[in-house]
Protein backbone atom coordinates (compact mmCIF):
# COMPACT_ATOMS: atom_id res chain seq x y z
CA UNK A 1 -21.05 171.50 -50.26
CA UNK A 2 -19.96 170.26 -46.92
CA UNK A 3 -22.50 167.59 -46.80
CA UNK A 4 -21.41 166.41 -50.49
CA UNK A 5 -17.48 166.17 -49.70
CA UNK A 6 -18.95 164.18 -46.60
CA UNK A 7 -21.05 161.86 -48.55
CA UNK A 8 -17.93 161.71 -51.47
CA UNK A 9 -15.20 160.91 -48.76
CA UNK A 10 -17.65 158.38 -47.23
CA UNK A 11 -18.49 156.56 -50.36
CA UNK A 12 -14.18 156.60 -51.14
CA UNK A 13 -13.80 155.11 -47.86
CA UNK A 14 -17.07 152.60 -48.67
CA UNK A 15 -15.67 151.88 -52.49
CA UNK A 16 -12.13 151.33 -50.67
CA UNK A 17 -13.67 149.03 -48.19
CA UNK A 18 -15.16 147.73 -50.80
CA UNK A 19 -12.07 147.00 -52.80
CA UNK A 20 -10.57 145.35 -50.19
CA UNK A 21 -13.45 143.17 -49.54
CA UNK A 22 -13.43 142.28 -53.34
CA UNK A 23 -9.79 141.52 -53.00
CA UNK A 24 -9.84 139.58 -49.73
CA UNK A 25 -12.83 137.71 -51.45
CA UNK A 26 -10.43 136.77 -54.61
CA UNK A 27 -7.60 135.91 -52.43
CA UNK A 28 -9.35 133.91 -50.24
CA UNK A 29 -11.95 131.65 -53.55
CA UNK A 30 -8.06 131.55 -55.28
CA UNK A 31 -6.38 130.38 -51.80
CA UNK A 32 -9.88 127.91 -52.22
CA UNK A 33 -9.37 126.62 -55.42
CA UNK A 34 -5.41 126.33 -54.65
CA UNK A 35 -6.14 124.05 -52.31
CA UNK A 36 -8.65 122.08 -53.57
CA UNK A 37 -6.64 121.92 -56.98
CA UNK A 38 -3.69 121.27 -54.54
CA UNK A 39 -6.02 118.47 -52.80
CA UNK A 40 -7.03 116.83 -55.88
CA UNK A 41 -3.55 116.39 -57.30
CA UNK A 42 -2.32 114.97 -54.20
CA UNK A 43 -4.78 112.69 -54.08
CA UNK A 44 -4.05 111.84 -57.29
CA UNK A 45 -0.32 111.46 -56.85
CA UNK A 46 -1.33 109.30 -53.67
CA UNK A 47 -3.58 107.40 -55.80
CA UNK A 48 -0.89 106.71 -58.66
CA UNK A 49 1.70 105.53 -56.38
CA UNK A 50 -0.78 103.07 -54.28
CA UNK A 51 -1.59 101.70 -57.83
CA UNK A 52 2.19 101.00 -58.09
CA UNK A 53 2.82 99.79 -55.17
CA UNK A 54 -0.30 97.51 -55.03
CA UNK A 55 1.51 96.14 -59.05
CA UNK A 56 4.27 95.90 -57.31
CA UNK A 57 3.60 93.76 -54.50
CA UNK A 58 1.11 91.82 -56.64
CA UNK A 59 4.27 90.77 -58.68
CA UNK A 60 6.32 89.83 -55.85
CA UNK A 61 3.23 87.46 -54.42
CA UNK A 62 2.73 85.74 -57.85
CA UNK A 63 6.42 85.14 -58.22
CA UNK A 64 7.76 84.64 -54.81
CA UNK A 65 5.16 83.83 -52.33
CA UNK A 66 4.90 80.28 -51.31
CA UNK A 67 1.65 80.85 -48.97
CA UNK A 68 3.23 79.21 -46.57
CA UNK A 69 2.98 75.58 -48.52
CA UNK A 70 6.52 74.56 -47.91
CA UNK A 71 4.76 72.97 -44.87
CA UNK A 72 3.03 70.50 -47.37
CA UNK A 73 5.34 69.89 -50.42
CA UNK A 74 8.68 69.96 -48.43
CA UNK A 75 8.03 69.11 -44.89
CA UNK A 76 5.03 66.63 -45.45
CA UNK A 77 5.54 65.21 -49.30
CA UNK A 78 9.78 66.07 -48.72
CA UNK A 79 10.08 66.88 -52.24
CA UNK A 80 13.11 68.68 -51.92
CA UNK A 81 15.04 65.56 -50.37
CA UNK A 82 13.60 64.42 -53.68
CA UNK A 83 14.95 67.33 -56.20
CA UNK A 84 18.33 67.76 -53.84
CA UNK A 85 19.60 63.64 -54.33
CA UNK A 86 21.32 61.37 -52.19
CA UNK A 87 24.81 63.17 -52.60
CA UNK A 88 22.87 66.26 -51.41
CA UNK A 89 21.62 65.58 -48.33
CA UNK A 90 18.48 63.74 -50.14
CA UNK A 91 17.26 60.91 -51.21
CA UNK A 92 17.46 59.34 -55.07
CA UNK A 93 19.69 60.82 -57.95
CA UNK A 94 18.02 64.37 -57.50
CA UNK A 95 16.67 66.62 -60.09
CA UNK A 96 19.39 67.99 -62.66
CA UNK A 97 18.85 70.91 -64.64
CA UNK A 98 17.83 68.98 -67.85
CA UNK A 99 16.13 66.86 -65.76
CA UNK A 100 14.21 70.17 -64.35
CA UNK A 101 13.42 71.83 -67.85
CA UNK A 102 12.22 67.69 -68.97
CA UNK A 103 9.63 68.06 -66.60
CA UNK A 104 8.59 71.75 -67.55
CA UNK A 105 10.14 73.82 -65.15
CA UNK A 106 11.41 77.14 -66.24
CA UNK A 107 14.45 79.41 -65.50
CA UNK A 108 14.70 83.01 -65.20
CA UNK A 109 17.50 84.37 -67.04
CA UNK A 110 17.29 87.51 -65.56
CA UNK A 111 18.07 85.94 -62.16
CA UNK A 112 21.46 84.30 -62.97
CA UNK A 113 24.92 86.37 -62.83
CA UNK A 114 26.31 87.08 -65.79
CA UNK A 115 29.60 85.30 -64.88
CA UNK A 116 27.48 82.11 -64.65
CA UNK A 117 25.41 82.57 -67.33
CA UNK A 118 28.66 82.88 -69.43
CA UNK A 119 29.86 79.93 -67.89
CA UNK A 120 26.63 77.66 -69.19
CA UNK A 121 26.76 79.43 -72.43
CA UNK A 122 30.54 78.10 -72.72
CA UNK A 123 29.23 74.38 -71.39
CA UNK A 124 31.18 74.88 -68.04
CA UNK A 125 28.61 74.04 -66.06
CA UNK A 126 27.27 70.60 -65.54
CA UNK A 127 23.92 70.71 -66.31
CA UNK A 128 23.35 66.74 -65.86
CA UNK A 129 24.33 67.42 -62.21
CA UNK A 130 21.41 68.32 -59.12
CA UNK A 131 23.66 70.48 -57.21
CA UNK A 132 23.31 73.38 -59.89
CA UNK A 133 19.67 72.73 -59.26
CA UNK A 134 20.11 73.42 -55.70
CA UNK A 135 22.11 76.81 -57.29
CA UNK A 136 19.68 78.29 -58.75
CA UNK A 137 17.55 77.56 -56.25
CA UNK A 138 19.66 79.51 -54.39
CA UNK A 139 19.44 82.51 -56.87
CA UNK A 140 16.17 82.68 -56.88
CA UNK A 141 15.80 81.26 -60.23
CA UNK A 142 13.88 78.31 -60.92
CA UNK A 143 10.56 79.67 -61.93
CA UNK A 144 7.53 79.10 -59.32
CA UNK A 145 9.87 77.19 -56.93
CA UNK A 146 10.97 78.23 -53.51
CA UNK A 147 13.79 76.81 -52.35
CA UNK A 148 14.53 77.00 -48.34
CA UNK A 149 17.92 76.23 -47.07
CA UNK A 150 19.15 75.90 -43.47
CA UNK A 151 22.74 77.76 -42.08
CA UNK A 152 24.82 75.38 -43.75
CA UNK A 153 23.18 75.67 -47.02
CA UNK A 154 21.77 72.10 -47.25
CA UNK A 155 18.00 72.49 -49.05
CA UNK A 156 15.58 71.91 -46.12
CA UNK A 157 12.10 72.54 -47.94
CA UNK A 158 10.95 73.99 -50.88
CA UNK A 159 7.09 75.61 -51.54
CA UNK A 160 5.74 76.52 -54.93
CA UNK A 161 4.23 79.65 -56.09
CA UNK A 162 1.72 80.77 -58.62
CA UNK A 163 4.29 81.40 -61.33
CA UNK A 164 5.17 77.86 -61.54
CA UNK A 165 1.72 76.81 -63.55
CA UNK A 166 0.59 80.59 -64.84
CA UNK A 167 4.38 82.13 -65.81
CA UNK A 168 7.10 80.95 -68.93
CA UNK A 169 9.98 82.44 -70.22
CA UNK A 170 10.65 83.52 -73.53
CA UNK A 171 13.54 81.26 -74.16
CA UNK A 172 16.25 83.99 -74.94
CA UNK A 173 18.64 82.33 -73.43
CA UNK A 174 18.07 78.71 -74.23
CA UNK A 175 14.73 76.41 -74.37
CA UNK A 176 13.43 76.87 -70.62
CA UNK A 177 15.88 79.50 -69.80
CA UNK A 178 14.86 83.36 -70.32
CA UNK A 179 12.79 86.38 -69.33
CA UNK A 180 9.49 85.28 -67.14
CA UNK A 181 6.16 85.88 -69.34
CA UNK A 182 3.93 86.29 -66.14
CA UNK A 183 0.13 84.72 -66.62
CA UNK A 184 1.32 82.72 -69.85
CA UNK A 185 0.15 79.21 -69.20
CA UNK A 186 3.03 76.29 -68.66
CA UNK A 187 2.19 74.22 -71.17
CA UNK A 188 5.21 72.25 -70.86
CA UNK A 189 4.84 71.72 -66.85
CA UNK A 190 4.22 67.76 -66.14
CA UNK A 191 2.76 68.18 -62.38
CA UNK A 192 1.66 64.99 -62.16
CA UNK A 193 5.44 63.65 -62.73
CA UNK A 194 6.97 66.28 -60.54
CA UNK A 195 4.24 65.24 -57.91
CA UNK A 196 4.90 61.26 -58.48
CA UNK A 197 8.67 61.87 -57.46
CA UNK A 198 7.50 62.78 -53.62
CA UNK A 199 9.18 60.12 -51.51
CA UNK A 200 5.83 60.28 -49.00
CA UNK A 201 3.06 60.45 -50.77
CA UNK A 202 0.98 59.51 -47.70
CA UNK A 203 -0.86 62.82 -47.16
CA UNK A 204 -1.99 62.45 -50.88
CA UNK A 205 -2.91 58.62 -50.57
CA UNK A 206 -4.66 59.14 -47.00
CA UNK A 207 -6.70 62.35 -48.53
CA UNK A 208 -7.69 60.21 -51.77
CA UNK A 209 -7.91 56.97 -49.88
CA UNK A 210 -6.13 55.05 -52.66
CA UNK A 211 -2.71 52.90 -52.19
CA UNK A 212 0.45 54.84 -53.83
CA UNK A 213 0.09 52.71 -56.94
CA UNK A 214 -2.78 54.07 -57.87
CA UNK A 215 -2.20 57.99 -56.68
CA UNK A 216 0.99 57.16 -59.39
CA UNK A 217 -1.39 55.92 -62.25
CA UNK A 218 -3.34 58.76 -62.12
CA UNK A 219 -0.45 61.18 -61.81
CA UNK A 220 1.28 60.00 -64.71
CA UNK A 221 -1.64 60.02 -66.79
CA UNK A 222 -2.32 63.85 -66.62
CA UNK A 223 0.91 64.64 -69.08
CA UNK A 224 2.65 68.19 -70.08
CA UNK A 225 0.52 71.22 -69.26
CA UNK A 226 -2.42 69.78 -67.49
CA UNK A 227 -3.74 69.46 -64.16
CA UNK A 228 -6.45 68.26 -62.15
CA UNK A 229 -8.09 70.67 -59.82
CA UNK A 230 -10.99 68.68 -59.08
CA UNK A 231 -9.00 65.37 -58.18
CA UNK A 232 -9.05 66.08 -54.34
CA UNK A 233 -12.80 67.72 -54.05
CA UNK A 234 -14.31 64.19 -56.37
CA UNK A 235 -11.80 61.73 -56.30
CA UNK A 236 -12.85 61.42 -60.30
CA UNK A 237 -9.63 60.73 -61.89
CA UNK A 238 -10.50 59.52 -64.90
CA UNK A 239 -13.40 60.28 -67.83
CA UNK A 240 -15.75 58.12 -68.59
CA UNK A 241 -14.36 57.35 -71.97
CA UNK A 242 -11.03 56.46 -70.33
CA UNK A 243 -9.17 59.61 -70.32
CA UNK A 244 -7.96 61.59 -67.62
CA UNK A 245 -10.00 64.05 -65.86
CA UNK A 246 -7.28 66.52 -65.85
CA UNK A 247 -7.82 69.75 -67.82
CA UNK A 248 -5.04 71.94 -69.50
CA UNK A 249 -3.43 74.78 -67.11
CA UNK A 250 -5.29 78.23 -68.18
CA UNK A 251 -3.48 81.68 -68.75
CA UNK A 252 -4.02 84.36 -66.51
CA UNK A 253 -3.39 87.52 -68.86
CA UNK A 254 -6.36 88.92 -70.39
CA UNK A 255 -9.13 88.47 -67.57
CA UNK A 256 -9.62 92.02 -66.61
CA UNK A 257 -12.92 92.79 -67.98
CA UNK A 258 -13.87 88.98 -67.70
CA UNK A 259 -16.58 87.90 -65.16
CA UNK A 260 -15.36 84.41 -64.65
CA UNK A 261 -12.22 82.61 -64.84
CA UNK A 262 -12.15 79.05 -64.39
CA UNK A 263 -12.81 76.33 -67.22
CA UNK A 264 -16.19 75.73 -65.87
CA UNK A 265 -16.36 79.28 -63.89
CA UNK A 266 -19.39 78.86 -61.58
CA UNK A 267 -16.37 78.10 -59.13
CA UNK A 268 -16.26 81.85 -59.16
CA UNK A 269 -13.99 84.89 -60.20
CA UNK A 270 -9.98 85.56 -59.91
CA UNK A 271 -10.33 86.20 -56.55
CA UNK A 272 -12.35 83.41 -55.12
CA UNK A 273 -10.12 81.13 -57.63
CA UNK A 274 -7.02 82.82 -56.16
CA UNK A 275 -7.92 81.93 -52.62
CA UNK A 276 -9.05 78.30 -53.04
CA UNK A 277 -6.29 77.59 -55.39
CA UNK A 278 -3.58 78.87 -52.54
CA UNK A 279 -5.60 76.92 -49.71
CA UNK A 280 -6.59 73.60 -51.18
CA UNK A 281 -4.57 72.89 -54.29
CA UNK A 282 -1.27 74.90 -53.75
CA UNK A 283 -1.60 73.62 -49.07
CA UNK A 284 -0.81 77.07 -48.35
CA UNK A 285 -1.75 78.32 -44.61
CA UNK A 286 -4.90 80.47 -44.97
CA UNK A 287 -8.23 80.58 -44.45
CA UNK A 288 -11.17 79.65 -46.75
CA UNK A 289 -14.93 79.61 -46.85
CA UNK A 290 -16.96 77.88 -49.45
CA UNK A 291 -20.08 75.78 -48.16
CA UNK A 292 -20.95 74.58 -51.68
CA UNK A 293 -17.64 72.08 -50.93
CA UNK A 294 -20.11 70.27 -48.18
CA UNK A 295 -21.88 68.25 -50.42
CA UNK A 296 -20.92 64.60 -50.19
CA UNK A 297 -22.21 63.33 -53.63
CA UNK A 298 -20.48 65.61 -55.78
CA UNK A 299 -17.88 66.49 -53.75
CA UNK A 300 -17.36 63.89 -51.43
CA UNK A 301 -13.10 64.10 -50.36
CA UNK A 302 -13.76 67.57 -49.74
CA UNK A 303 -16.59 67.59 -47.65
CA UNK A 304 -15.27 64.53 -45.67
CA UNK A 305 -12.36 66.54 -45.07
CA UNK A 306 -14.38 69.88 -44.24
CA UNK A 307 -11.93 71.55 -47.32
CA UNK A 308 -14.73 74.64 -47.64
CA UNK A 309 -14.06 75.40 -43.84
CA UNK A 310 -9.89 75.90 -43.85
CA UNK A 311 -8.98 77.96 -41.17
CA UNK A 312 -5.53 78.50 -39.84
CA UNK A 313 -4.60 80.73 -36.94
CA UNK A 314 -1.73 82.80 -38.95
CA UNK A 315 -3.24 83.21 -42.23
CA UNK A 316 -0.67 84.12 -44.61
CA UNK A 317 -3.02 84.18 -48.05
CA UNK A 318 -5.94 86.36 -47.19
CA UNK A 319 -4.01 89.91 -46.81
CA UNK A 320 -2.53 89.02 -49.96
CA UNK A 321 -5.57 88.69 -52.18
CA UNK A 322 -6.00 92.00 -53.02
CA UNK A 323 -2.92 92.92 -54.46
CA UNK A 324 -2.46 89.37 -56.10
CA UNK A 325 -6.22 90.38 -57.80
CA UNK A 326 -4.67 93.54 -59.27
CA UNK A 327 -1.72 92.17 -60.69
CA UNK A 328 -3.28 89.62 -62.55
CA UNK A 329 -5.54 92.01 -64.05
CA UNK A 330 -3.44 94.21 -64.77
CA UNK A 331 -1.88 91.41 -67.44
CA UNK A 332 -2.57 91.91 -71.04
CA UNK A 333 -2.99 89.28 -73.24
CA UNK A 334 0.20 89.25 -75.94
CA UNK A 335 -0.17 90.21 -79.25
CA UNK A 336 0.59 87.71 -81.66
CA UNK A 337 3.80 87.46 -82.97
CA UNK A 338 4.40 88.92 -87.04
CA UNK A 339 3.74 86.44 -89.67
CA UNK A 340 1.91 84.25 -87.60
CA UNK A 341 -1.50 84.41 -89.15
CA UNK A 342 -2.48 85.95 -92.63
CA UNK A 343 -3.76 89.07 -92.11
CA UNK A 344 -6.08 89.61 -95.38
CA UNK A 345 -7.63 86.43 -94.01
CA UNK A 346 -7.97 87.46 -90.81
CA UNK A 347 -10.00 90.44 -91.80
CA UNK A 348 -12.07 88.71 -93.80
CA UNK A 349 -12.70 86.09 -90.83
CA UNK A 350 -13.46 89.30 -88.85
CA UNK A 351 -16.35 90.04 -90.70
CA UNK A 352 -17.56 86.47 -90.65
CA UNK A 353 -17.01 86.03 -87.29
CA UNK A 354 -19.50 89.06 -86.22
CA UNK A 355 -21.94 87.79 -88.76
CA UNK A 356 -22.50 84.26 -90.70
CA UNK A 357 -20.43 82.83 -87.49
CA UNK A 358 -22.72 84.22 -84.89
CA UNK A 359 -19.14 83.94 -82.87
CA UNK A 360 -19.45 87.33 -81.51
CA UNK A 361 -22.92 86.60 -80.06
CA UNK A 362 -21.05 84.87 -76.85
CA UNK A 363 -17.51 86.45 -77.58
CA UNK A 364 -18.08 89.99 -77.85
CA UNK A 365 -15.05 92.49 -78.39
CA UNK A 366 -13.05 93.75 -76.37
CA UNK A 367 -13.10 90.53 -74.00
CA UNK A 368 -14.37 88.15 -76.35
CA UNK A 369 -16.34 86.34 -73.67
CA UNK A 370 -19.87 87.97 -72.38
CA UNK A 371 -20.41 91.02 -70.34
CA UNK A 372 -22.15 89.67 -67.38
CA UNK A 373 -22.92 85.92 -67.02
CA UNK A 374 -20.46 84.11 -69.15
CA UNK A 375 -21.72 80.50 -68.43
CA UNK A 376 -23.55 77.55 -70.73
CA UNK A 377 -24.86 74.65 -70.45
CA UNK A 378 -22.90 71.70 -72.08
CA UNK A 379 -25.87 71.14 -74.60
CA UNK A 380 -25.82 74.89 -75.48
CA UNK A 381 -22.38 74.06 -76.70
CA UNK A 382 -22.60 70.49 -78.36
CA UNK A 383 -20.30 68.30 -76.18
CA UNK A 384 -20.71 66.58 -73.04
CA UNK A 385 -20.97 67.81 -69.59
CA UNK A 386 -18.08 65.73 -67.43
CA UNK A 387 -16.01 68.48 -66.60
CA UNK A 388 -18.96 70.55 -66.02
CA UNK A 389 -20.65 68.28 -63.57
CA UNK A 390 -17.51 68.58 -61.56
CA UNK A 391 -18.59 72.37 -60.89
CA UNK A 392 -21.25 73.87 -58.41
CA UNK A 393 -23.29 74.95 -61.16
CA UNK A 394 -22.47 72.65 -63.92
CA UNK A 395 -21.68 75.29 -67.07
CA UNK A 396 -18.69 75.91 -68.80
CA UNK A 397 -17.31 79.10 -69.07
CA UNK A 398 -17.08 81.11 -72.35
CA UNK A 399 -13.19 81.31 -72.79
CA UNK A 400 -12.02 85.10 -73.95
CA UNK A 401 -10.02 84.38 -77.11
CA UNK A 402 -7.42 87.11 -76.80
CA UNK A 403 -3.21 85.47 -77.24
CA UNK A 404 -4.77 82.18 -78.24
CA UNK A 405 -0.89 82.13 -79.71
CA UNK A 406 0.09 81.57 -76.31
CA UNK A 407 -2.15 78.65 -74.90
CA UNK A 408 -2.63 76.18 -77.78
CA UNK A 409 -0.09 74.34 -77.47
CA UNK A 410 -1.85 71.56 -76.26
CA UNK A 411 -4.95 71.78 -78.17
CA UNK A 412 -8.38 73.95 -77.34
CA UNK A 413 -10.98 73.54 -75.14
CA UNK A 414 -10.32 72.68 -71.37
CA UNK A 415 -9.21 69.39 -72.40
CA UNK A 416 -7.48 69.29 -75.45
CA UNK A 417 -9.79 67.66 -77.38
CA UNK A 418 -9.49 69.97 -80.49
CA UNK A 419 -5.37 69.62 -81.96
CA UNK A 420 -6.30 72.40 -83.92
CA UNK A 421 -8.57 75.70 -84.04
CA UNK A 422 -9.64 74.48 -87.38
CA UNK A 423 -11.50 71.69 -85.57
CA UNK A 424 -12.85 74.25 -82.91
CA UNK A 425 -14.09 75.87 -86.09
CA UNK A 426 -15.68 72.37 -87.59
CA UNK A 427 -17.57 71.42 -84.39
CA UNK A 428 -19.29 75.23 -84.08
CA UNK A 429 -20.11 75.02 -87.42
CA UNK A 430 -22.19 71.38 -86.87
CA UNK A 431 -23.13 72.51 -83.85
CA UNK A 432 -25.09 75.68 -84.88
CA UNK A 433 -25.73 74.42 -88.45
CA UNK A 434 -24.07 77.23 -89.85
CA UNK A 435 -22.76 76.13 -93.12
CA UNK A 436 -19.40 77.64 -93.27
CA UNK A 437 -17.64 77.10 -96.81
CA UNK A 438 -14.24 75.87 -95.99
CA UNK A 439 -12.62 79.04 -97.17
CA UNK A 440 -14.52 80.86 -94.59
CA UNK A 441 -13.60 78.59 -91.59
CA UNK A 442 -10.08 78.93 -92.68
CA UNK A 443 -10.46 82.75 -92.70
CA UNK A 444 -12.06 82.22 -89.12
CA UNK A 445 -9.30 80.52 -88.16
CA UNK A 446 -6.91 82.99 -89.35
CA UNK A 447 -9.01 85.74 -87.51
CA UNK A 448 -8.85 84.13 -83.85
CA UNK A 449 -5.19 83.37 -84.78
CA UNK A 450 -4.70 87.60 -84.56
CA UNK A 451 -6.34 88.30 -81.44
């Protein structure tokens, strides 16, 4: 009996050991688990605000960052002596406010106090006169321009930004005057004329090797809403039919999802665009790397003037990419607006554009434009291949269709050279021999009209 209480007690005392080893076990995989579910939502948390904060710098780079390229359009072209005017410390009558929103320049609404806001809504404020220019210059306000003003507030440079060809306002306020619509395309911006009022125009003339004359022919041709990217790689300013070689400004909503980006986008994707854009068209102080810009026959100003090689000892573009990258894809495309396409039609143009169309073959939902390699040849398309030679690869890019609502203003294609989506619709339907009744193009029409 002895020896059983023994074994009894020592099994208690095992079963008890037992139990606490069980417990210490559960406390220990739940302290585990705590942790790693503690782990995992602080990374997450971590990971959610470096998403914000990445949008949020993003923003402030695509509205507000010059690059550094004050040093070319203020200090070397003087532009501002141009937009401040004689009376201002300038030269010439100066750019107004009317004279601002002529040329396409937008204002942000959002940006002006409401005292002086009230004040222009009341016509107070003399919009015919440049020194309310240099005011909301001051405030921030004129969108994609940087104005930079010494101690005793006389306007000493001025850079652009990226807003100032892919942002518009919504015109709440007044036509030119509201909240900013970041990547909508400024259809209404004349760079060539803004460029053509420079009062030294030598750094343009001396890249191009043409007298001013000429650099002001070709500027004046481009017109509202386009621009020539290619102008200072091939000196090509015109087409061969006698139009200019400039190509209408593209939106930059809608691309995430999207391989390429460019009209003809063997240049290369948002980021690559990003970077030579900042370096080589907007002069901003960076480095950039493309040897594909050392070839003399197509790209002759560029490689004479070793443009693929840019390297600057501060570079102030390159740490910026990233977040720039994000915040551009992180733009939806708008929705249309109500009652601006039929919608019975556009369903039935839905069904034709998946089938009978063959549209859907090259722009496939939800990015309408390929997954993968979203290039063609110009005969693969039916129209000629100027624009395309002026690329590496020499394909155009197929264009994602999505707020077509808010980039047609002047015309489709890179050029223009469709008015209207009905002729888009026309030349597919030759092109591919697809024998669209006109009720069905129109229905098309009406379909790519709702994306």
């Amino acid at each position: 009996m002895a020896v059983v209480r023994s074994l009894v007690r020592s099994a208690g005392v095992v079963g008890a050991a037992g139990a606490v080893l069980l417990l210490g076990a559960l406390i220990v995989n739940g302290t585990v688990h705590a942790v790693r579910a503690g782990t995992a939502a602080n990374a997450e948390t971590r990971a959610a605000q470096a998403r914000a904060s990445l949008f949020t710098r993003g923003r402030n780079i695509f509205r507000f960052d010059t690059f550094g390229d004050q040093a070319f359009w203020g200090d070397a072209l003087q532009l501002h002596r141009a937009i401040a005017g004689a009376e201002n410390g300038g030269v010439g009558p100066g750019v107004s406010p009317k004279t601002a929103l002529a040329v396409g320049l937008k204002v942000d609404a959002t940006a002006i106090p409401k005292q002086v806001a009230a004040a222009i809504k009341a016509g107070k404020v003399d919009l015919n006169d440049p020194k309310v220019t240099l005011d909301l210059l001051k405030l921030n306000a004129v969108v994609g321009v940087k104005g930079f003003f010494d101690s005793s507030g006389r306007l000493s440079s001025m850079g652009i930004t990226c807003a100032v060809c892919h942002s518009g306002v919504d015109d709440s306020f007044a036509p030119g005057i509201g909240r900013r619509l970041d990547g909508w395309p400024n259809q209404d911006l004349n760079v060539g004329k803004i460029i053509s009022l420079a009062p030294n125009k030598k750094p343009l003339t001396d890249l191009l090797r043409v007298n001013e004359r000429t650099l002001d022919k070709v500027l004046l041709s481009w017109g509202p809403g386009e621009f020539d990217a290619e102008l200072s790689f091939d000196g090509k300013a015109f087409r061969p039919d006698g139009k200019p070689a400039s190509t209408r400004i593209p939106a930059a909503f809608g691309l995430a999802g999207v391989n390429l980006h460019t009209w003809t986008g063997s240049w290369g994707t948002v980021t690559y665009w990003n970077a030579l854009v900042a370096n080589l068209e907007m002069h901003g102080q960076g480095n950039f790397f493309d040897p594909r810009l050392d070839n003399k026959k197509k790209f002759p100003i560029a490689a004479r003037a070793r443009m693929g090689h840019t390297h600057n000892k501060v570079d102030l573009i390159t740490p910026k990419l990233p977040a720039l990258h994000y915040y551009q894809l992180s733009l939806p495309a708008p929705k249309p607006p109500r009652g601006s396409f039929d919608a019975a039609a556009a369903a039935r143009g839905g069904t034709i554009f998946d089938g009978k169309g063959k549209c859907s073959n090259c722009h496939m939902a939800p990015t309408f434009s390929e997954p993968g390699w979203n290039l063609h040849a110009p005969k693969d398309i039916c129209i000629d291949g100027f624009q395309a030679s002026r690329s590496p690869d020499g394909k155009y890019r197929t264009a994602p269709l999505q707020g077509m609502f808010a980039r047609s203003k002047r015309g489709f294609y890179h050029d223009g050279r469709f008015p209207t989506l009905a002729g888009v619709v026309r030349h597919y339907d030759a092109c591919f021999g697809l024998h669209l009744t006109a009720q069905e193009q129109s229905d098309l029409v009406q379909f790519v009209k709702s994306r």
